[in-house]
Protein backbone atom coordinates (compact mmCIF):
# COMPACT_ATOMS: atom_id res chain seq x y z
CA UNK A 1 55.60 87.03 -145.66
CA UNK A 2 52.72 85.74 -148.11
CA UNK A 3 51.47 87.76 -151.29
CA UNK A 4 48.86 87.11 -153.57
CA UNK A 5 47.22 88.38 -156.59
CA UNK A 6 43.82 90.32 -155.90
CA UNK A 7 42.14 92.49 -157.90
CA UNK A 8 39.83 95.41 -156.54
CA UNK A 9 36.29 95.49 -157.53
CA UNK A 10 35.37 99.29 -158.59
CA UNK A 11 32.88 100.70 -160.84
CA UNK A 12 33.35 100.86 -164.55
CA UNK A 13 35.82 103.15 -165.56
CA UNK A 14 37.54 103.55 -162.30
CA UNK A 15 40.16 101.58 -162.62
CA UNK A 16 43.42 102.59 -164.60
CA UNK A 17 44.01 100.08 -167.05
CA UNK A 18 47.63 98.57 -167.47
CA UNK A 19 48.64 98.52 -163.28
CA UNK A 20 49.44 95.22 -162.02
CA UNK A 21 48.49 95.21 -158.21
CA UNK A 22 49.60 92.51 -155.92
CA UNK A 23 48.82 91.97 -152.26
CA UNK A 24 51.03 91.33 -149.63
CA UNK A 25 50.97 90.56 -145.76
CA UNK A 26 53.62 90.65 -143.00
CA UNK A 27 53.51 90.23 -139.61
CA UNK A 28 54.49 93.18 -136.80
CA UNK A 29 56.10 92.64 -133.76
CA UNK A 30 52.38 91.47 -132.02
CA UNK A 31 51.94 88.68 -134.42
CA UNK A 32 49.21 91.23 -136.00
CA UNK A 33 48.92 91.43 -139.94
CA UNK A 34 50.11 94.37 -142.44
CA UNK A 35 48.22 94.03 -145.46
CA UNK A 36 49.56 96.30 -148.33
CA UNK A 37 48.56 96.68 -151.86
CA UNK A 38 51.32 97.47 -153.89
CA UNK A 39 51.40 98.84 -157.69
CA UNK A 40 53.27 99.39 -160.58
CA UNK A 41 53.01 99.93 -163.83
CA UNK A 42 54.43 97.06 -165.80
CA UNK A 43 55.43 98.65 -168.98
CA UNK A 44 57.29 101.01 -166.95
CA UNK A 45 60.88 100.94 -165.05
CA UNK A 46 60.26 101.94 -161.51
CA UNK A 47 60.94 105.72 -160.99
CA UNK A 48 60.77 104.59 -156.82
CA UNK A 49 58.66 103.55 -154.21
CA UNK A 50 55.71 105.89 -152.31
CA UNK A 51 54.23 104.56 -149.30
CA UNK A 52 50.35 105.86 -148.68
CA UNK A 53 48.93 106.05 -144.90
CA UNK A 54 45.70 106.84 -144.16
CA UNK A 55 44.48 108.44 -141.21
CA UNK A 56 42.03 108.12 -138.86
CA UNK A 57 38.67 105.59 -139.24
CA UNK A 58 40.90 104.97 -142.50
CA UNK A 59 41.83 101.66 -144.82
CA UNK A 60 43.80 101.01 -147.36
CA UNK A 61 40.86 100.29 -149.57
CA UNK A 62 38.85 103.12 -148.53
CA UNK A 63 37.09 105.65 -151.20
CA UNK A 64 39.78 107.29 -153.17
CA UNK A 65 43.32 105.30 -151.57
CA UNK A 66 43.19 102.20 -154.54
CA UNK A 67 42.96 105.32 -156.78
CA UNK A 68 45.49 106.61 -155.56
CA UNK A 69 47.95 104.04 -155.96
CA UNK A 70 46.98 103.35 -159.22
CA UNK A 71 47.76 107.33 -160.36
CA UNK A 72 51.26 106.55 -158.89
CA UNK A 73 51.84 103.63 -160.64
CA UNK A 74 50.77 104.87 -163.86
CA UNK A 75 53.10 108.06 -162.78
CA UNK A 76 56.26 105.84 -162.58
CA UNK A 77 56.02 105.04 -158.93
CA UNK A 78 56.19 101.53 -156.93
CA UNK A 79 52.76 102.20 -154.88
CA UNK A 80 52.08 100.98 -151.68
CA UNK A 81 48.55 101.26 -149.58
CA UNK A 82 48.64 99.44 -146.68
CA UNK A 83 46.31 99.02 -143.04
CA UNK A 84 47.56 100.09 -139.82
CA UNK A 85 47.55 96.67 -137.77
CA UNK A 86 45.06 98.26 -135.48
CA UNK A 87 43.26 100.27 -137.35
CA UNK A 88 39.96 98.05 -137.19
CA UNK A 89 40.07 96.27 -140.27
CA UNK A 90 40.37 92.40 -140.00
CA UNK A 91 40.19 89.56 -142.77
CA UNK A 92 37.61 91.47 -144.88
CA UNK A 93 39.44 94.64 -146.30
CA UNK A 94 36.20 97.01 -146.04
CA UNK A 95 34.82 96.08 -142.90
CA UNK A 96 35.60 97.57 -139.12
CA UNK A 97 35.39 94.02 -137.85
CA UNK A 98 38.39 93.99 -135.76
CA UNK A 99 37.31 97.11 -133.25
CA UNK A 100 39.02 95.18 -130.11
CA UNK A 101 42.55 96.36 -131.84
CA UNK A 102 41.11 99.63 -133.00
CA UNK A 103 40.90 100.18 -129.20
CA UNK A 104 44.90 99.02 -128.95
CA UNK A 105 45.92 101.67 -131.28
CA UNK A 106 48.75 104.30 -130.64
CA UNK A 107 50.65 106.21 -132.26
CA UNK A 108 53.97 104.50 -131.99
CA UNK A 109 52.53 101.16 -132.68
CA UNK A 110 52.03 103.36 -136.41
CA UNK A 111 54.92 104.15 -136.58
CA UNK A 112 56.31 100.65 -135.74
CA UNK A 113 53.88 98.94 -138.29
CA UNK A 114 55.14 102.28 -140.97
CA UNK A 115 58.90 101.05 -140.35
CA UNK A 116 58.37 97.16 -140.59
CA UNK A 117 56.12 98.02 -144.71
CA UNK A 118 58.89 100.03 -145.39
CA UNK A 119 61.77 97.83 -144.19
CA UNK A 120 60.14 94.64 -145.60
CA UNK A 121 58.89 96.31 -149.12
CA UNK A 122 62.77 98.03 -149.30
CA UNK A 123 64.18 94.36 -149.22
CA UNK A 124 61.30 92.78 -151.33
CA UNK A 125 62.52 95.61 -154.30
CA UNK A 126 65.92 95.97 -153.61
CA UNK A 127 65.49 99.23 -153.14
CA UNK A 128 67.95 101.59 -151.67
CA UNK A 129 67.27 104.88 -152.77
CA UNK A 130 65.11 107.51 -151.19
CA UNK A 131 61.31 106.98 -150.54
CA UNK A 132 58.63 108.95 -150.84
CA UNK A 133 55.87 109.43 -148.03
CA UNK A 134 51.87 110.57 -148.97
CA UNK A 135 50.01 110.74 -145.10
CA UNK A 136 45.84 112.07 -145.43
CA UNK A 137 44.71 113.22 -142.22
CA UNK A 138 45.92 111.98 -138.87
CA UNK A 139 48.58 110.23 -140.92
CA UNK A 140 50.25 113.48 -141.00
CA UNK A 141 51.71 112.41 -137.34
CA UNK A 142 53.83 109.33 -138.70
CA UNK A 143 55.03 110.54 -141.96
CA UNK A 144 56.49 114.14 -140.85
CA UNK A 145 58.05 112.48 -137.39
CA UNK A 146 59.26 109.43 -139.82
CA UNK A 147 60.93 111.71 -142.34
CA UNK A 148 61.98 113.90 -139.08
CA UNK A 149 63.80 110.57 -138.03
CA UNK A 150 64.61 108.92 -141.12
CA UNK A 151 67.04 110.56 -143.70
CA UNK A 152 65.87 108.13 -146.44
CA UNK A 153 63.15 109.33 -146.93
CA UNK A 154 63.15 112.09 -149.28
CA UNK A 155 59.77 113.79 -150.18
CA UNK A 156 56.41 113.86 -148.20
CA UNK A 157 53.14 114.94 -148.93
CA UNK A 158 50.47 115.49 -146.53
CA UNK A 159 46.75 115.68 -147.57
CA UNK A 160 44.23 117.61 -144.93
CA UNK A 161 46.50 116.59 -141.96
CA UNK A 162 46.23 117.50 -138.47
CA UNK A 163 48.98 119.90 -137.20
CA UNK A 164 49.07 118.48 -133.45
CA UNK A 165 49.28 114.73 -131.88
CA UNK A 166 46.62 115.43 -129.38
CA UNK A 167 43.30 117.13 -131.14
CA UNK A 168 41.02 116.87 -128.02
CA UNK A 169 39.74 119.19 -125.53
CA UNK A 170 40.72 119.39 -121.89
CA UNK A 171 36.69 117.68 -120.94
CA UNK A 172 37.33 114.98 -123.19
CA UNK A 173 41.23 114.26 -122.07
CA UNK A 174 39.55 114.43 -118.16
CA UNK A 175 37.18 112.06 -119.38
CA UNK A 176 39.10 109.77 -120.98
CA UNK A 177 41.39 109.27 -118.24
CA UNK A 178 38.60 108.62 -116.14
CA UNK A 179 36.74 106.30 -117.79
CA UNK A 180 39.84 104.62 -119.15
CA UNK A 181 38.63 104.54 -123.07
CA UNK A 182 36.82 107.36 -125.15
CA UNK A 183 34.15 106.62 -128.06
CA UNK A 184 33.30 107.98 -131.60
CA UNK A 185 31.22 106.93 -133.49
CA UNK A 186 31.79 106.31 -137.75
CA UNK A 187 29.13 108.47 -139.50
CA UNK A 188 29.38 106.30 -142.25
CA UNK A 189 29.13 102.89 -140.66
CA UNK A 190 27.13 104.06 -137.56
CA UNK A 191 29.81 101.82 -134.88
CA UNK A 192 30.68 102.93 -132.13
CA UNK A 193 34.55 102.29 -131.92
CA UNK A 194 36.44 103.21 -128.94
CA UNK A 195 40.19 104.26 -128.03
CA UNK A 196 41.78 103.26 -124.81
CA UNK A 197 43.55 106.08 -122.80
CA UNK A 198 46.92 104.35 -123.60
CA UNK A 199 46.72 106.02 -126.93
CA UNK A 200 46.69 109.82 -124.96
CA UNK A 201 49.61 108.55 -122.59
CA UNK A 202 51.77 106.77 -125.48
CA UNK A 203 51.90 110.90 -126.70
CA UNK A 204 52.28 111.97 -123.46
CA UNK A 205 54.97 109.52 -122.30
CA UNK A 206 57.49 110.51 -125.32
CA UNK A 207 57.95 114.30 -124.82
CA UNK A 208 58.89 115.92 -127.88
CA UNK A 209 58.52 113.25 -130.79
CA UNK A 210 54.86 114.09 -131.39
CA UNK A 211 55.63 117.37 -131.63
CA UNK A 212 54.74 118.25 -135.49
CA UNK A 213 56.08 121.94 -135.35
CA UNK A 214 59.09 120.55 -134.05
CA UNK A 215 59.48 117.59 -136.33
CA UNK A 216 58.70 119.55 -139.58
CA UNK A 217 61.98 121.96 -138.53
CA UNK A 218 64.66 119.23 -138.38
CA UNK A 219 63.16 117.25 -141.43
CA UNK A 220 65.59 116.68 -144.34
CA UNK A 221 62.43 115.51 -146.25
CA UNK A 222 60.75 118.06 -148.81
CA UNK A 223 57.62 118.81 -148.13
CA UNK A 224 54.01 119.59 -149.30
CA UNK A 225 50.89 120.44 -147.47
CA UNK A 226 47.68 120.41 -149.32
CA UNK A 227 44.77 121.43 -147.38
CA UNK A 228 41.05 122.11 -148.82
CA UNK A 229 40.32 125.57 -147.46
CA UNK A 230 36.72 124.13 -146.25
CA UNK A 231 37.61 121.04 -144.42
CA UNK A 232 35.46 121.17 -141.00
CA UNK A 233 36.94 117.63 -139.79
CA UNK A 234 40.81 119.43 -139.70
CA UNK A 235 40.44 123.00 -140.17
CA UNK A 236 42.90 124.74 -142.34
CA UNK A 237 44.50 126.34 -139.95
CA UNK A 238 45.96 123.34 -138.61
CA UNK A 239 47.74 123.43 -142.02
CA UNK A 240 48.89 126.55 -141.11
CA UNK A 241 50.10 125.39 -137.47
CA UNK A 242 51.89 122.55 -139.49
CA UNK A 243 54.39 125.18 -141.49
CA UNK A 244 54.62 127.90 -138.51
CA UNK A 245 58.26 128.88 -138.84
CA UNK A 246 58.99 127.71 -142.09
CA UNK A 247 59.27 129.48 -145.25
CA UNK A 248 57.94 128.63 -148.62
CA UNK A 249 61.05 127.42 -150.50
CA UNK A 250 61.71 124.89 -153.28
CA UNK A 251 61.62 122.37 -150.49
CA UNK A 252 58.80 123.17 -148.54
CA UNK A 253 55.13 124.53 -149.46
CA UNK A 254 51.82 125.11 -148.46
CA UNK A 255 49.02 125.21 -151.04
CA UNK A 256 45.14 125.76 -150.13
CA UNK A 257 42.41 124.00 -152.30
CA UNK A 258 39.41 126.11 -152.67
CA UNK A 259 36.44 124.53 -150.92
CA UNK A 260 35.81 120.96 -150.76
CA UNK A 261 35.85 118.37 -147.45
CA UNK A 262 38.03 116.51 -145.78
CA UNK A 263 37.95 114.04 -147.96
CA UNK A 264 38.54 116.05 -151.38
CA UNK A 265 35.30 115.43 -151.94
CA UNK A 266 35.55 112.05 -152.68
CA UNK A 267 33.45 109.11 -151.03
CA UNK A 268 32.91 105.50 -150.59
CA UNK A 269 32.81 103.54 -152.04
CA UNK A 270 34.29 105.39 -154.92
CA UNK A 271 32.70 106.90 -157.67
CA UNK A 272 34.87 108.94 -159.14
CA UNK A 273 37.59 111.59 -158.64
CA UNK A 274 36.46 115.37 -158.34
CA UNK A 275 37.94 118.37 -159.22
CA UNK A 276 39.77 118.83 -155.64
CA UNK A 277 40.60 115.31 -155.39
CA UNK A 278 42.32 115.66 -159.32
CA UNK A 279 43.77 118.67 -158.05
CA UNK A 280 45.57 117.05 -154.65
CA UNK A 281 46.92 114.56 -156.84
CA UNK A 282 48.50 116.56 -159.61
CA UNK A 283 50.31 118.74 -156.68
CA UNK A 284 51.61 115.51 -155.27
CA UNK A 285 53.16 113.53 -158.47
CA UNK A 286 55.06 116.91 -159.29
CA UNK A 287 56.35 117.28 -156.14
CA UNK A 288 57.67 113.82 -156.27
CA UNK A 289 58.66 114.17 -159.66
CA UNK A 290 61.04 117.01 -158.13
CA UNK A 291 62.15 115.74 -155.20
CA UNK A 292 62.52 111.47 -155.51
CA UNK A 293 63.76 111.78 -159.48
C-alpha cells in the first residue's frame, strides 16, 4: 500500500475549501492497481466512511465524482472515489490508456476490487461500523449485490443505475459470442474500447447473484434510487424494475428527478454542479444522515 498527497486541478470555485484529499493505491489479487481518493474534512470528527463507484466508461476523477467526495467530506463523511482495476484508466487518472484491461473487465472482478478498497480503507481507519455505498450507473450491479451480501454495510444510494446485469439485446449477445469481444465506442473520447465475451459468461456462469430484483429483496441495506426522469442512456424505468416488489418505507425509496441526463447534467471536465446534480446530492447526504448516524 503507498499513498500520497495530490491535489485535483479544477476550475476556480469548484473546489470546496477546507477538505484534505489524499491518494492511495493497493494492489488486487492480479497485481493490478486500486487508486482511491479519499476525503475528509479536517476540522471535523468522522461521521463514517462512503465508498463512491462509478459505472460504466467511468473514473474516479471523472466530471462531477471529485465533487462528490468533497460534498461528503464537508457533510461529515470519510470519502472514497476510487478506479475499477480494469476500467481503462492507467498511470494518468483522466486518460483511457489502459483499454487492454478494459477488455478484461467483469463484473466479479468489481466486486473483488469493491471488497479489497473496502477491506483495506476499513483497516487503514479503524473502522468498524457500518459503511455507506453511493453506485452511478452500471455501478448499481456491485453496490446492491454487495449490500445483498454484506451486512456491514448499512445505507446505499444509487444514481441513474441500471436495473439488470445484462442490458444487451439478443443480436448483440449472438454477436458477441461469435466474435468473441463486442465494441463501443466513448462519445466523448471517440475510442473504440472493446469487452471480451467473458464479461457476458462471468453473469451467466453465477446464476442468481446478478440478479438485482433479487438482491434488492434480501438486502439489510437502506436504500435510495434517484433516477432523472429523462435519462436516454438508462431509462427510468429500469429504476422502476430496480424496486419491483418493494414498498416505499423509511428504508427504501424511489425518487424521480425531473428532466436532466444521465449524467445529472453535469460534464467533463467539470464546470459546475446543476440544479439536478445539487438535487441528487442533497437526497443522498440525508439519506445517509438517517441511516449511517
Amino acid at each position: 500500500t503507498t499513498a500520497s498527497n495530490l491535489d485535483i486541478a479544477a476550475p476556480t470555485g469548484m473546489k470546496l475549501m477546507g477538505i484534505a484529499l489524499e491518494t492511495l493505491e493497493f494492489r488486487n489479487g492480479d497485481d493490478l492497481p486500486l487508486r482511491v481518493d479519499l476525503r475528509h474534512d479536517p476540522q471535523q470528527t468522522s461521521r463514517g466512511l462512503v465508498v463512491v463507484c462509478h459505472g460504466f466508461k467511468g473514473f474516479r476523477r471523472w466530471g462531477f465524482f471529485p465533487w462528490v467526495g468533497e460534498r461528503l467530506a464537508k457533510a461529515g463523511w470519510t470519502s472514497a472515489t476510487f478506479d475499477f482495476s480494469c476500467n481503462g484508466i492507467g498511470d494518468d487518472p483522466l486518460e483511457f490508456d489502459r483499454l487492454d484491461l478494459f477488455e478484461r473487465t467483469t463484473y466479479t472482478r468489481e466486486m473483488d476490487d469493491l471488497d479489497l478498497v473496502v477491506a483495506e480503507l476499513r483497516e487503514r481507519l479503524d473502522f468498524g461500523g457500518s459503511i455507506g455505498l453511493l453506485g452511478h450507473s452500471r455501478a448499481a450491479v456491485d453496490v446492491v449485490v454487495r449490500a445483498a451480501e454484506d451486512p456491514r454495510i448499512g445505507a446505499i444510494v444509487t444514481w441513474n443505475g441500471v436495473g439488470r446485469a445484462l442490458r444487451f439485446t439478443d443480436r448483440q449477445l449472438e454477436a458477441w459470442k461469435r466474435d468473441g469481444r463486442l465494441e463501443f465506442t466513448n462519445a466523448r473520447t471517440g475510442q473504440v474500447m472493446a469487452m471480451d465475451y467473458g464479461f457476458v459468461r462471468d453473469v451467466l456462469d453465477r446464476g442468481d447473484r446478478y440478479d438485482l430484483a433479487l438482491a434488492c429483496a434480501r438486502m439489510e441495506a437502506a436504500h435510495l434510487i434517484v433516477h432523472a426522469a429523462a435519462d436516454l442512456a438508462v431509462p427510468v424505468s429500469e429504476s422502476i424494475d430496480l424496486a419491483a416488489g418493494r414498498e416505499e418505507s423509511a428504508r427504501f425509496r424511489r425518487v424521480e428527478i425531473e428532466g436532466s441526463t444521465h449524467t445529472l447534467g453535469a460534464v467533463h471536465p467539470f464546470d459546475g454542479a446543476t440544479p439536478a446534480l445539487e438535487r441528487a446530492m442533497g437526497l443522498t447526504l440525508a439519506w445517509f444522515e438517517e441511516h449511517l448516524s
